[in-house]
Protein backbone atom coordinates (compact mmCIF):
# COMPACT_ATOMS: atom_id res chain seq x y z
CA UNK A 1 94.29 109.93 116.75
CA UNK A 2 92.79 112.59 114.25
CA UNK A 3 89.54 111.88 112.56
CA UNK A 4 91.83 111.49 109.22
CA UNK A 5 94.31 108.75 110.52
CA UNK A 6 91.29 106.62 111.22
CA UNK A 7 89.51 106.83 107.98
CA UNK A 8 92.49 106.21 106.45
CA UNK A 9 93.58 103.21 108.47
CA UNK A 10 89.06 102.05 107.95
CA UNK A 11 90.37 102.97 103.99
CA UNK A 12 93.28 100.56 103.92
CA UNK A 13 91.54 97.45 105.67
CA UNK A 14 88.50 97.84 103.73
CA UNK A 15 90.57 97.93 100.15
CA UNK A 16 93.04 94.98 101.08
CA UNK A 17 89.66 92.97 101.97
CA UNK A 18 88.07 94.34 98.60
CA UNK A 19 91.20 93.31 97.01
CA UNK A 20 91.11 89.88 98.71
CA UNK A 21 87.96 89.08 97.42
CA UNK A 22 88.71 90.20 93.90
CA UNK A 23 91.15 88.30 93.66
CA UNK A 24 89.70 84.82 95.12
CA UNK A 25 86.80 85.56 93.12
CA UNK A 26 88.76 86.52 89.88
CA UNK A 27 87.51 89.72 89.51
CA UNK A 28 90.09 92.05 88.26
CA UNK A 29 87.79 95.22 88.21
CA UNK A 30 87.16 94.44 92.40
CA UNK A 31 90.59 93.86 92.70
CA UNK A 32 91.98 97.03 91.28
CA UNK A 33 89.05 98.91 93.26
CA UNK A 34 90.54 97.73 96.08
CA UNK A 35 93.71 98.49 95.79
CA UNK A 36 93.15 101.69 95.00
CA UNK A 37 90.96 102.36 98.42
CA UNK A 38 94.35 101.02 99.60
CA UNK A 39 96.26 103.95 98.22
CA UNK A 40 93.77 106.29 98.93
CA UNK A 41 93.94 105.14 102.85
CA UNK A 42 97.18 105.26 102.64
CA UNK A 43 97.25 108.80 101.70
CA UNK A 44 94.28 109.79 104.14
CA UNK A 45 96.68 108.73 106.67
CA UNK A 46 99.60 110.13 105.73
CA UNK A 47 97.37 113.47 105.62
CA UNK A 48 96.41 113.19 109.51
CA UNK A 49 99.73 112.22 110.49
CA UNK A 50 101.21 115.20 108.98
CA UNK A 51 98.00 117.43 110.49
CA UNK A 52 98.45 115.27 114.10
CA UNK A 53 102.70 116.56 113.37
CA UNK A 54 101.60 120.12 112.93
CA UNK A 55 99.22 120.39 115.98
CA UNK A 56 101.42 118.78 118.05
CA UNK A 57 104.36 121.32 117.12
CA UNK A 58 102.05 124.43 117.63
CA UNK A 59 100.72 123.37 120.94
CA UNK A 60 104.79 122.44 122.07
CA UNK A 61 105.99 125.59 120.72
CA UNK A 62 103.49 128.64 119.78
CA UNK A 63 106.31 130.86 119.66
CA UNK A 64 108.43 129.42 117.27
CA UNK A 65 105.05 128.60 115.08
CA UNK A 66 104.17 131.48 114.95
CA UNK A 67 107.19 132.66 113.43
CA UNK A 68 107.44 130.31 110.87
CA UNK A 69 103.77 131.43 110.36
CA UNK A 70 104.91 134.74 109.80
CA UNK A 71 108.01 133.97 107.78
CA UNK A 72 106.10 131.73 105.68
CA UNK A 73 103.31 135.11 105.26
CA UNK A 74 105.86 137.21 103.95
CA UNK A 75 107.54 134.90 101.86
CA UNK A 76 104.43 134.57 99.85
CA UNK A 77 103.86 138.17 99.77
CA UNK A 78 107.00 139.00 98.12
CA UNK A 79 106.49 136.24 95.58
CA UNK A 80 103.01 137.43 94.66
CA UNK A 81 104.10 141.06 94.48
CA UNK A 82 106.46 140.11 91.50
């Protein structure tokens, strides 16, 4: 697992037990705080999935990465010489 998938997976169990507690100790402004480190975990992980996806793909296929690489290069290039 990447450094990111962890932190967010840390993220996501910390906010639903911040959001636990705001709620059995009717604390709205916990609560919310919680559920956004939820989202924000969420999202963290979703990042080093993605990254995880990517590495995986490179190291499976350089070849064909690198010419996505390179298609994706001169893509850009003609879009910023408009």
């Amino acid at each position: 697992m990447k450094r990111e998938q962890i932190e967010g997976v840390a993220d996501k169990v910390i906010g639903k037990a911040q959001s636990a507690a705001g709620e059995f100790l009717e604390d709205p402004d916990l609560a919310a705080e919680g559920d956004a480190r939820q989202a924000v975990g969420q999202v963290t992980k979703s990042y080093g999935d993605a990254v995880n996806n990517v590495s995986n793909f490179v190291k499976e296929k350089p070849l064909t990465a690198l010419a996505v690489g390179a298609a994706i290069v001169l893509v850009v290039n003609r879009l910023l010489r408009r």
